[in-house]
C-alpha atoms as a PDB file:
ATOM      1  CA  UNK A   1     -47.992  39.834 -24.077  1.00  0.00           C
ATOM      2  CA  UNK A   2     -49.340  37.404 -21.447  1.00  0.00           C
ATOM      3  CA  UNK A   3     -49.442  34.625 -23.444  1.00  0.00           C
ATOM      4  CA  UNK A   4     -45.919  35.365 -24.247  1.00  0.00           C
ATOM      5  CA  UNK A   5     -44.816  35.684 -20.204  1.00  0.00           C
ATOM      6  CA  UNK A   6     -46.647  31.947 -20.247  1.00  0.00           C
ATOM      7  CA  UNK A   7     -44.618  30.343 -22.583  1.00  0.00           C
ATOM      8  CA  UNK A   8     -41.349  31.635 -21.476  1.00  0.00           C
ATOM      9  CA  UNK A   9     -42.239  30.838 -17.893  1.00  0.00           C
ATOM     10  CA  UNK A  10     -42.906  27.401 -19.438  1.00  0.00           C
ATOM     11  CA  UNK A  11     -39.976  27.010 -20.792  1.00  0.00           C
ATOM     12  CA  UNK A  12     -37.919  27.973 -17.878  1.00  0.00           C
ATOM     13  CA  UNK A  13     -39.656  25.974 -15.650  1.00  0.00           C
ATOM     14  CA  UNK A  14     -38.907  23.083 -18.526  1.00  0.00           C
ATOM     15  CA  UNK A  15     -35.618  23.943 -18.303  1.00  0.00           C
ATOM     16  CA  UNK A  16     -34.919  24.049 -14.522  1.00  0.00           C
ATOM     17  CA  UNK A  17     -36.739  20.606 -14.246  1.00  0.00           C
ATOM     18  CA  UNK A  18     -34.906  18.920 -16.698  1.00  0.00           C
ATOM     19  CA  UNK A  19     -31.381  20.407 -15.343  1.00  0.00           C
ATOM     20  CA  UNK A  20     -32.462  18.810 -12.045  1.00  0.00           C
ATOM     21  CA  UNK A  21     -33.058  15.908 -13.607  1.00  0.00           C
ATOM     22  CA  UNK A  22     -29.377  16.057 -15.088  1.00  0.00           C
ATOM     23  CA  UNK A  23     -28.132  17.058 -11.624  1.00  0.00           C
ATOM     24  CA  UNK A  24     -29.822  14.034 -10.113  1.00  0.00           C
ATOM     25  CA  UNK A  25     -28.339  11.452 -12.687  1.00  0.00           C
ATOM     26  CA  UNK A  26     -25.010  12.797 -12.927  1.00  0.00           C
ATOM     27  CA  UNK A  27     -24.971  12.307  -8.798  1.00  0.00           C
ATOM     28  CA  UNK A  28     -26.749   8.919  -8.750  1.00  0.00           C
ATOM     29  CA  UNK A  29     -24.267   7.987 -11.896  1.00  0.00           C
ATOM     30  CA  UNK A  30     -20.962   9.212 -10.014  1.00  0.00           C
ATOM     31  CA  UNK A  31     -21.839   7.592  -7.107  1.00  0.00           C
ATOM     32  CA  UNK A  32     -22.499   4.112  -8.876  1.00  0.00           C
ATOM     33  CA  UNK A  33     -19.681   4.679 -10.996  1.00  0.00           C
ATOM     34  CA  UNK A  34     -17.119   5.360  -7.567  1.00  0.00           C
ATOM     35  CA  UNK A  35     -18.902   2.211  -6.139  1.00  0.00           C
ATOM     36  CA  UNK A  36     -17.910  -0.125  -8.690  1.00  0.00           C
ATOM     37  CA  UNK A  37     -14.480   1.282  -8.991  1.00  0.00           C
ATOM     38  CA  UNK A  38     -14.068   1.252  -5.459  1.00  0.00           C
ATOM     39  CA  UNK A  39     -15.053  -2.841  -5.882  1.00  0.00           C
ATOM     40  CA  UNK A  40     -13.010  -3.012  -8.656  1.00  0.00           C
ATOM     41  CA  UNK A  41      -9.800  -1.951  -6.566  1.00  0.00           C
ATOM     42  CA  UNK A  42     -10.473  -3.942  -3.784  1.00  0.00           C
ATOM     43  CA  UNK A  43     -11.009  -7.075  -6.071  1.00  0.00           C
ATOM     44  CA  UNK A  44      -7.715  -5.989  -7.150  1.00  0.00           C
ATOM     45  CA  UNK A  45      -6.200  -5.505  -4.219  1.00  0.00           C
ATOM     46  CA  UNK A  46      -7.649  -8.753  -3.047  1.00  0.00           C
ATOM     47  CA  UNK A  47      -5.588 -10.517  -6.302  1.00  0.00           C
ATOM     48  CA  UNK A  48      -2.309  -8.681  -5.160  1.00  0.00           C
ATOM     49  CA  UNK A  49      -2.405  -9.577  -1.251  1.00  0.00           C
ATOM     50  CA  UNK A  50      -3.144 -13.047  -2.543  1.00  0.00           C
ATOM     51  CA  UNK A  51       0.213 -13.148  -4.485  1.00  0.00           C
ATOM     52  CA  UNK A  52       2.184 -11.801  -1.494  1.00  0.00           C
ATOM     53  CA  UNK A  53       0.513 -14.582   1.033  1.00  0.00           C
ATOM     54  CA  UNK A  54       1.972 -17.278  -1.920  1.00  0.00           C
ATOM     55  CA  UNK A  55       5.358 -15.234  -1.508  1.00  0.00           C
ATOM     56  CA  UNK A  56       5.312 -15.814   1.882  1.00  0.00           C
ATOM     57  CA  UNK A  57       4.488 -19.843   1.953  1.00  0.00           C
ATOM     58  CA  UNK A  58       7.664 -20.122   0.186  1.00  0.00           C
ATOM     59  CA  UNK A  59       8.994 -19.472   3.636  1.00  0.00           C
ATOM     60  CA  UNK A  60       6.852 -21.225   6.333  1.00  0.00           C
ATOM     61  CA  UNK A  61       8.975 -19.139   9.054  1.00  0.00           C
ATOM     62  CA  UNK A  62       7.551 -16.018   7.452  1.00  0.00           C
ATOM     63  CA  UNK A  63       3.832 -16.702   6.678  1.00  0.00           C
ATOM     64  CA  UNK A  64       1.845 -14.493   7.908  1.00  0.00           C
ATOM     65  CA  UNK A  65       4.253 -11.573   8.313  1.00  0.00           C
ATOM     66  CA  UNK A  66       3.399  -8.775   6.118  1.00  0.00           C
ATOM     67  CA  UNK A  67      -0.388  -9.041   8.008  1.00  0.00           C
ATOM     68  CA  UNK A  68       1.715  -8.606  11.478  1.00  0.00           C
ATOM     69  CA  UNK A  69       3.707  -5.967  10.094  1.00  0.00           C
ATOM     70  CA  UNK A  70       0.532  -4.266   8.650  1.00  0.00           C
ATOM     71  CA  UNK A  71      -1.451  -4.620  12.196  1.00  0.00           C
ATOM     72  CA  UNK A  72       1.503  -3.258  14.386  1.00  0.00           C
ATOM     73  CA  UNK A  73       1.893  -0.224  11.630  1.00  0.00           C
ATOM     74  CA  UNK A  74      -1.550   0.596  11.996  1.00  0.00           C
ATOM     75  CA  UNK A  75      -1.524   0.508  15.986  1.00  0.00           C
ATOM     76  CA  UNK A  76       1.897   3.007  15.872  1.00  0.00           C
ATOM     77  CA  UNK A  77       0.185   5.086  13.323  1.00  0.00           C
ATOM     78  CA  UNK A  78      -3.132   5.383  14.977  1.00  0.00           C
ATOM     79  CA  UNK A  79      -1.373   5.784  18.604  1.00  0.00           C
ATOM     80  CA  UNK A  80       0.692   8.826  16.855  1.00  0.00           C
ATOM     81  CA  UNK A  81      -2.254  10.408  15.603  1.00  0.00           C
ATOM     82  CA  UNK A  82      -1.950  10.113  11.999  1.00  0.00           C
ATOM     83  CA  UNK A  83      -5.422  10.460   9.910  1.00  0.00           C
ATOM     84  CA  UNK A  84      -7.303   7.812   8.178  1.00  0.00           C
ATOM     85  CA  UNK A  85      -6.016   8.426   4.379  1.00  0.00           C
ATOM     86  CA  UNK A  86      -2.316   7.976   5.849  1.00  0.00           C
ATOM     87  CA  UNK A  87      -3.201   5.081   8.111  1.00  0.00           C
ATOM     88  CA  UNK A  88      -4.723   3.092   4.932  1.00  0.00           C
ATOM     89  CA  UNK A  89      -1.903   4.056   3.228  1.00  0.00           C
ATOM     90  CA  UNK A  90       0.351   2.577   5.524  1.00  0.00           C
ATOM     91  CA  UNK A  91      -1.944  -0.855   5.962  1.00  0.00           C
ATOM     92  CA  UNK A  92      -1.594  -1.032   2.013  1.00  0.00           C
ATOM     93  CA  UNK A  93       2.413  -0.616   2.061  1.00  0.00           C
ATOM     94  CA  UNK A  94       2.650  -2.757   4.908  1.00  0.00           C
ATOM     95  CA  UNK A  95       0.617  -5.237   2.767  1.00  0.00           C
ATOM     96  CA  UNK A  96       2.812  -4.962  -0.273  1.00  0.00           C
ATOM     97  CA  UNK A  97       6.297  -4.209   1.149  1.00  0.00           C
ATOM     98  CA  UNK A  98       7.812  -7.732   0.420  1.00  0.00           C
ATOM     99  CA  UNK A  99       6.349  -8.072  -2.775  1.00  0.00           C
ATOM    100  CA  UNK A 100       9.827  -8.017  -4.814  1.00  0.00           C
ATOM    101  CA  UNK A 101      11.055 -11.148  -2.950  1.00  0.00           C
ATOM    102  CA  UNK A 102       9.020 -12.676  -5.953  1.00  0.00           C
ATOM    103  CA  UNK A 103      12.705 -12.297  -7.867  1.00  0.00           C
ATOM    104  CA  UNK A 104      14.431 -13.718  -4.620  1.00  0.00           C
ATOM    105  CA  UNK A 105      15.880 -17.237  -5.389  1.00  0.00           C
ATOM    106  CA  UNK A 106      14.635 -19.919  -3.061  1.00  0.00           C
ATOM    107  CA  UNK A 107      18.170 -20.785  -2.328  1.00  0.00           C
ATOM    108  CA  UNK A 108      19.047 -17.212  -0.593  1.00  0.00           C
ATOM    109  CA  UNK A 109      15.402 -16.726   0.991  1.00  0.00           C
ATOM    110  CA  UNK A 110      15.345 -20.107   2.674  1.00  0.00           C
ATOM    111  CA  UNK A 111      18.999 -20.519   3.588  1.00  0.00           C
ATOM    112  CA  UNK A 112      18.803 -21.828   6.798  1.00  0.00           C
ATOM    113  CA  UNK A 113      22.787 -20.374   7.915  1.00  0.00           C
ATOM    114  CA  UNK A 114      24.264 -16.332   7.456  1.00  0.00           C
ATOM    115  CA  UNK A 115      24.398 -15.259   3.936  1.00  0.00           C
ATOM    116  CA  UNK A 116      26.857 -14.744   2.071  1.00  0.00           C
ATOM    117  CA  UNK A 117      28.244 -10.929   1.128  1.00  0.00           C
ATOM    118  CA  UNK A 118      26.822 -11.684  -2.289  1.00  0.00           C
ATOM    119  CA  UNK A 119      23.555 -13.257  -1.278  1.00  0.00           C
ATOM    120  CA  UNK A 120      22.871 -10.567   1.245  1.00  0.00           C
ATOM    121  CA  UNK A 121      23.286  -7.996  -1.588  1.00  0.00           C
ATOM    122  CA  UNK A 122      20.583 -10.166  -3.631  1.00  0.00           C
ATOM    123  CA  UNK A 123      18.390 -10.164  -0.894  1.00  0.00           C
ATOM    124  CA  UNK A 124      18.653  -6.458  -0.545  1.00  0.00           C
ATOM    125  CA  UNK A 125      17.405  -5.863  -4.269  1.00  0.00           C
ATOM    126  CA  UNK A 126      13.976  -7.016  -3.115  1.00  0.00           C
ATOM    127  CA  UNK A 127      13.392  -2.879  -1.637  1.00  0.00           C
ATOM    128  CA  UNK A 128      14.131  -1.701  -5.144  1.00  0.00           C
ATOM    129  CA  UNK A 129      12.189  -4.408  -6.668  1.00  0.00           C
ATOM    130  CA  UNK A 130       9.407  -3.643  -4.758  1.00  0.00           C
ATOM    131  CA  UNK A 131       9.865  -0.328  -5.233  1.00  0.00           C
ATOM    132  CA  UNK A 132       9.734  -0.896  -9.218  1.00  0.00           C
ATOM    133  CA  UNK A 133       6.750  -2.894  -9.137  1.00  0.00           C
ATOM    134  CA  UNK A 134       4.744  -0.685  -7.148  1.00  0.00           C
ATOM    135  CA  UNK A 135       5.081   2.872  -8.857  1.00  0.00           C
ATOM    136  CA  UNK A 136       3.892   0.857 -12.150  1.00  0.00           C
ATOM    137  CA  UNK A 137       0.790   0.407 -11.063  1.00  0.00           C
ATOM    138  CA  UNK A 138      -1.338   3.512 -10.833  1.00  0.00           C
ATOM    139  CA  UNK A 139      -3.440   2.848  -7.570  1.00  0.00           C
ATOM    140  CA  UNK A 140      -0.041   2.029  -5.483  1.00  0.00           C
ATOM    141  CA  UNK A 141       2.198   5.190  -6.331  1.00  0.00           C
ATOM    142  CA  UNK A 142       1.156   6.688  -3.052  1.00  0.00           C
ATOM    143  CA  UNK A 143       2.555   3.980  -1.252  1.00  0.00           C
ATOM    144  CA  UNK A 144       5.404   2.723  -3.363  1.00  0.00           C
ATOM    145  CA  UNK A 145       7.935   5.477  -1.331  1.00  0.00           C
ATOM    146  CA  UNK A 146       6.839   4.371   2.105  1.00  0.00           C
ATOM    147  CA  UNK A 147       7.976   0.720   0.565  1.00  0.00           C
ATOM    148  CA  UNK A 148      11.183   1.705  -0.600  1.00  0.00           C
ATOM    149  CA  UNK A 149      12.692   3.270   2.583  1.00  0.00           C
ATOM    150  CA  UNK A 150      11.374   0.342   5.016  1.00  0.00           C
ATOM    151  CA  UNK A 151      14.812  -0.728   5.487  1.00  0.00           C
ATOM    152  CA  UNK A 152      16.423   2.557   5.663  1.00  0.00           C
ATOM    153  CA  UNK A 153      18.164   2.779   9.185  1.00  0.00           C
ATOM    154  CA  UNK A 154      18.052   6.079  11.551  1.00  0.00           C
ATOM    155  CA  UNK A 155      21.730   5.699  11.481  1.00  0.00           C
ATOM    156  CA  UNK A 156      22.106   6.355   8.144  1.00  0.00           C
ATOM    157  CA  UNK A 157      23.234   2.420   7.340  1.00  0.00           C
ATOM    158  CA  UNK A 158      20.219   1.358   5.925  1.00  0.00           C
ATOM    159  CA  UNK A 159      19.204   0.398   2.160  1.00  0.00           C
ATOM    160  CA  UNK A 160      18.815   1.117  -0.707  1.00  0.00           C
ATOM    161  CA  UNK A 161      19.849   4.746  -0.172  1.00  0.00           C
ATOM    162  CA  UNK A 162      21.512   5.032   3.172  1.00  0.00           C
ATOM    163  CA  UNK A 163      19.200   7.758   4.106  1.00  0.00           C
ATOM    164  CA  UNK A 164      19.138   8.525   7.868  1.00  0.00           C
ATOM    165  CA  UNK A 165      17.405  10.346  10.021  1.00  0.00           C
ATOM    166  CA  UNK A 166      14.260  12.899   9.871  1.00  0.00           C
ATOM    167  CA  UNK A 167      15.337  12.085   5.352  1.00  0.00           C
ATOM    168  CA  UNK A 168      13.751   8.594   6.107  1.00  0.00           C
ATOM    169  CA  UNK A 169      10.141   9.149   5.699  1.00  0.00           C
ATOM    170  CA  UNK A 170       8.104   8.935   8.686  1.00  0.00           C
ATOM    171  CA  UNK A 171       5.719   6.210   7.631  1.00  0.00           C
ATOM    172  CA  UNK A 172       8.463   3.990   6.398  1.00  0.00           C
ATOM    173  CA  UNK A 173       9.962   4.537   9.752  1.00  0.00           C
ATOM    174  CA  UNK A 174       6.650   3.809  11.279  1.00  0.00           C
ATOM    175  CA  UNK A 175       7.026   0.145   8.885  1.00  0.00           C
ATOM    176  CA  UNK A 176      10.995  -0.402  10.283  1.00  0.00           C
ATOM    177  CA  UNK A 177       9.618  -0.628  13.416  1.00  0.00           C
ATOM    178  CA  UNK A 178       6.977  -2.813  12.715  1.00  0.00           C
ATOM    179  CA  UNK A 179       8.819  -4.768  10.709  1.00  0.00           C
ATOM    180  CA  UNK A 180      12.349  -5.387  13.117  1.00  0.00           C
ATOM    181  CA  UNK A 181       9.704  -5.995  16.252  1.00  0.00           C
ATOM    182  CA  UNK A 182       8.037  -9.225  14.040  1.00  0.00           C
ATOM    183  CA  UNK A 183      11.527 -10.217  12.915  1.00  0.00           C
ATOM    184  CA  UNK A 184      12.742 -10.465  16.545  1.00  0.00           C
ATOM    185  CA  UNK A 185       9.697 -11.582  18.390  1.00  0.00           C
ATOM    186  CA  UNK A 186       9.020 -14.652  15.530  1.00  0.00           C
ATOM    187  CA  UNK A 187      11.311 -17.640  14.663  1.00  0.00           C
ATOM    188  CA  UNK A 188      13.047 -17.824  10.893  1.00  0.00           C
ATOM    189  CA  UNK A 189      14.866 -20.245   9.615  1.00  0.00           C
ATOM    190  CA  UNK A 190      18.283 -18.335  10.025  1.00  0.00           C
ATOM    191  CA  UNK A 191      17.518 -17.326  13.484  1.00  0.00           C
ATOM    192  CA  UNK A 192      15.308 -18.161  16.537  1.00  0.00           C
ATOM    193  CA  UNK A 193      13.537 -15.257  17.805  1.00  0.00           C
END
Protein backbone atom coordinates (compact mmCIF):
# COMPACT_ATOMS: atom_id res chain seq x y z
CA UNK A 1 0.00 0.00 0.00
CA UNK A 2 2.78 2.51 0.80
CA UNK A 3 4.76 1.83 -1.91
CA UNK A 4 1.74 2.37 -3.95
CA UNK A 5 0.89 6.07 -2.15
CA UNK A 6 4.84 6.64 -3.34
CA UNK A 7 4.49 6.15 -6.77
CA UNK A 8 1.32 7.97 -7.28
CA UNK A 9 2.65 10.86 -5.24
CA UNK A 10 5.51 10.56 -7.76
CA UNK A 11 3.69 10.81 -10.44
CA UNK A 12 1.68 13.74 -9.44
CA UNK A 13 4.40 15.59 -8.38
CA UNK A 14 5.84 14.58 -12.13
CA UNK A 15 2.94 15.83 -13.40
CA UNK A 16 2.51 19.23 -11.64
CA UNK A 17 6.26 19.96 -12.48
CA UNK A 18 6.09 19.31 -15.91
CA UNK A 19 2.62 21.37 -16.31
CA UNK A 20 4.63 24.24 -14.80
CA UNK A 21 7.07 23.76 -17.05
CA UNK A 22 4.34 24.02 -19.92
CA UNK A 23 2.88 27.05 -18.11
CA UNK A 24 6.28 28.71 -18.09
CA UNK A 25 6.99 28.15 -21.92
CA UNK A 26 3.70 28.85 -23.18
CA UNK A 27 4.17 32.47 -21.19
CA UNK A 28 7.84 33.01 -22.15
CA UNK A 29 6.66 31.79 -25.90
CA UNK A 30 3.54 34.29 -26.04
CA UNK A 31 5.42 36.93 -24.87
CA UNK A 32 8.30 36.46 -27.54
CA UNK A 33 5.85 35.68 -30.02
CA UNK A 34 3.70 39.35 -29.19
CA UNK A 35 7.25 40.94 -29.23
CA UNK A 36 8.14 40.10 -32.62
CA UNK A 37 4.72 40.78 -33.94
CA UNK A 38 4.59 43.89 -32.23
CA UNK A 39 8.19 44.63 -34.32
CA UNK A 40 6.78 43.25 -37.16
CA UNK A 41 3.86 45.95 -37.22
CA UNK A 42 5.85 48.70 -36.46
CA UNK A 43 8.38 47.73 -39.29
CA UNK A 44 5.27 47.82 -41.16
CA UNK A 45 3.97 50.71 -40.11
CA UNK A 46 7.35 52.27 -40.55
CA UNK A 47 7.05 51.09 -44.61
CA UNK A 48 3.49 52.74 -44.78
CA UNK A 49 4.34 56.27 -43.08
CA UNK A 50 7.29 56.16 -45.43
CA UNK A 51 4.95 56.00 -48.52
CA UNK A 52 2.72 58.81 -47.19
CA UNK A 53 5.97 61.23 -46.47
CA UNK A 54 6.77 60.38 -50.57
CA UNK A 55 2.96 61.40 -51.08
CA UNK A 56 3.53 64.41 -49.51
CA UNK A 57 6.99 65.60 -51.39
CA UNK A 58 4.91 65.57 -54.38
CA UNK A 59 3.64 68.75 -52.84
CA UNK A 60 6.49 70.73 -51.14
CA UNK A 61 3.62 73.12 -49.61
CA UNK A 62 2.32 70.04 -47.83
CA UNK A 63 5.38 68.09 -46.51
CA UNK A 64 5.23 67.46 -43.36
CA UNK A 65 1.48 67.74 -42.79
CA UNK A 66 -0.01 64.53 -41.86
CA UNK A 67 2.90 64.60 -38.77
CA UNK A 68 1.25 68.20 -37.79
CA UNK A 69 -2.08 66.92 -38.15
CA UNK A 70 -1.13 63.76 -36.10
CA UNK A 71 0.63 66.00 -33.19
CA UNK A 72 -2.32 68.56 -32.87
CA UNK A 73 -4.86 65.32 -32.83
CA UNK A 74 -3.03 63.88 -30.14
CA UNK A 75 -2.84 67.23 -27.98
CA UNK A 76 -7.02 67.65 -28.54
CA UNK A 77 -7.40 64.06 -27.73
CA UNK A 78 -5.24 63.92 -24.71
CA UNK A 79 -6.62 67.53 -23.47
CA UNK A 80 -10.30 65.82 -23.84
CA UNK A 81 -9.42 62.97 -21.88
CA UNK A 82 -9.56 60.21 -24.25
CA UNK A 83 -7.46 56.89 -23.19
CA UNK A 84 -4.32 55.64 -24.64
CA UNK A 85 -5.80 52.80 -27.14
CA UNK A 86 -8.00 55.74 -28.73
CA UNK A 87 -5.23 58.31 -28.68
CA UNK A 88 -2.86 55.76 -30.75
CA UNK A 89 -5.59 55.18 -32.76
CA UNK A 90 -6.02 58.58 -33.67
CA UNK A 91 -1.94 59.24 -34.14
CA UNK A 92 -2.21 56.18 -36.65
CA UNK A 93 -5.30 57.75 -38.69
CA UNK A 94 -3.83 61.00 -38.52
CA UNK A 95 -0.72 59.28 -40.01
CA UNK A 96 -2.56 57.58 -42.81
CA UNK A 97 -5.48 59.95 -43.59
CA UNK A 98 -4.05 61.27 -46.97
CA UNK A 99 -2.90 58.13 -48.10
CA UNK A 100 -5.45 57.88 -51.22
CA UNK A 101 -3.99 61.10 -52.76
CA UNK A 102 -1.59 58.31 -54.16
CA UNK A 103 -4.51 58.13 -57.14
CA UNK A 104 -4.58 62.08 -57.17
CA UNK A 105 -3.10 63.34 -60.53
CA UNK A 106 -0.23 65.73 -60.11
CA UNK A 107 -2.05 68.15 -62.26
CA UNK A 108 -5.15 68.64 -59.68
CA UNK A 109 -2.90 68.24 -56.40
CA UNK A 110 -0.38 70.86 -57.44
CA UNK A 111 -2.60 73.31 -59.29
CA UNK A 112 -1.41 76.37 -58.17
CA UNK A 113 -5.19 78.43 -58.99
CA UNK A 114 -9.12 77.19 -57.69
CA UNK A 115 -10.12 73.93 -59.09
CA UNK A 116 -12.27 73.23 -61.25
CA UNK A 117 -16.00 71.63 -60.31
CA UNK A 118 -14.60 68.47 -61.84
CA UNK A 119 -11.15 68.52 -60.32
CA UNK A 120 -12.50 69.33 -56.92
CA UNK A 121 -14.74 66.21 -57.21
CA UNK A 122 -11.37 64.18 -58.07
CA UNK A 123 -9.74 65.53 -55.27
CA UNK A 124 -12.56 64.56 -53.03
CA UNK A 125 -12.26 60.73 -54.03
CA UNK A 126 -8.99 60.67 -52.08
CA UNK A 127 -11.49 60.13 -48.46
CA UNK A 128 -12.98 57.10 -50.14
CA UNK A 129 -9.74 56.01 -51.48
CA UNK A 130 -8.28 56.15 -48.35
CA UNK A 131 -10.98 54.73 -46.90
CA UNK A 132 -10.63 51.57 -49.39
CA UNK A 133 -7.12 51.12 -48.80
CA UNK A 134 -7.22 51.11 -45.22
CA UNK A 135 -10.07 48.53 -44.25
CA UNK A 136 -7.92 46.04 -46.59
CA UNK A 137 -5.39 45.80 -44.46
CA UNK A 138 -6.12 43.96 -41.25
CA UNK A 139 -4.05 46.02 -38.61
CA UNK A 140 -5.76 49.49 -39.90
CA UNK A 141 -9.62 48.56 -39.79
CA UNK A 142 -9.84 50.29 -36.47
CA UNK A 143 -8.81 53.37 -37.89
CA UNK A 144 -9.98 53.28 -41.46
CA UNK A 145 -13.64 55.02 -40.16
CA UNK A 146 -11.96 57.81 -38.27
CA UNK A 147 -10.20 58.36 -41.95
CA UNK A 148 -13.19 58.38 -43.88
CA UNK A 149 -15.24 61.08 -42.05
CA UNK A 150 -12.13 63.62 -41.67
CA UNK A 151 -13.75 65.85 -44.03
CA UNK A 152 -17.22 65.46 -42.91
CA UNK A 153 -18.46 69.03 -41.83
CA UNK A 154 -20.66 69.74 -38.48
CA UNK A 155 -22.95 71.36 -40.88
CA UNK A 156 -23.81 68.51 -42.56
CA UNK A 157 -21.81 69.77 -46.01
CA UNK A 158 -19.00 67.72 -45.68
CA UNK A 159 -17.75 64.52 -47.76
CA UNK A 160 -18.10 61.71 -48.71
CA UNK A 161 -21.39 61.26 -46.85
CA UNK A 162 -22.64 64.63 -45.78
CA UNK A 163 -22.93 63.43 -42.30
CA UNK A 164 -23.30 66.24 -39.71
CA UNK A 165 -23.31 66.63 -36.42
CA UNK A 166 -22.95 64.24 -33.16
CA UNK A 167 -23.28 61.24 -36.79
CA UNK A 168 -19.65 62.49 -37.53
CA UNK A 169 -17.54 60.43 -35.33
CA UNK A 170 -15.86 62.13 -32.62
CA UNK A 171 -12.28 61.25 -33.44
CA UNK A 172 -12.66 62.20 -37.04
CA UNK A 173 -13.97 65.41 -35.71
CA UNK A 174 -11.08 65.55 -33.38
CA UNK A 175 -8.81 65.07 -37.11
CA UNK A 176 -11.14 68.10 -38.95
CA UNK A 177 -9.90 70.20 -36.55
CA UNK A 178 -6.52 69.31 -36.71
CA UNK A 179 -6.49 69.14 -40.05
CA UNK A 180 -8.42 72.85 -41.13
CA UNK A 181 -6.02 74.56 -38.21
CA UNK A 182 -2.63 73.21 -40.40
CA UNK A 183 -4.40 74.11 -43.63
CA UNK A 184 -4.93 77.73 -42.46
CA UNK A 185 -1.94 78.39 -40.34
CA UNK A 186 0.62 76.86 -43.36
CA UNK A 187 1.12 78.20 -46.95
CA UNK A 188 -0.10 75.87 -50.17
CA UNK A 189 0.32 76.47 -53.37
CA UNK A 190 -3.42 77.54 -53.99
CA UNK A 191 -3.48 79.72 -51.02
CA UNK A 192 -1.22 81.63 -48.53
CA UNK A 193 -2.02 80.87 -45.07
Amino acid sequence: YKLAYDNSALISLTLLLIWLIGLGAIYYGRKFVLKELDKKIKDYEQHIYSLVSMIEKRDSYTAGHTQRVANYSVLIAKEMGYVDEDIDNLYRACMLHDIGKVSTPDSILLKPGKLSKLEFNIIKEHVSTSYEILKGVDIYKDIAEIVRHHHETYDGHGYPNGLKGDEIPMLSQIMTLADSFDAMTTNRIYKAR
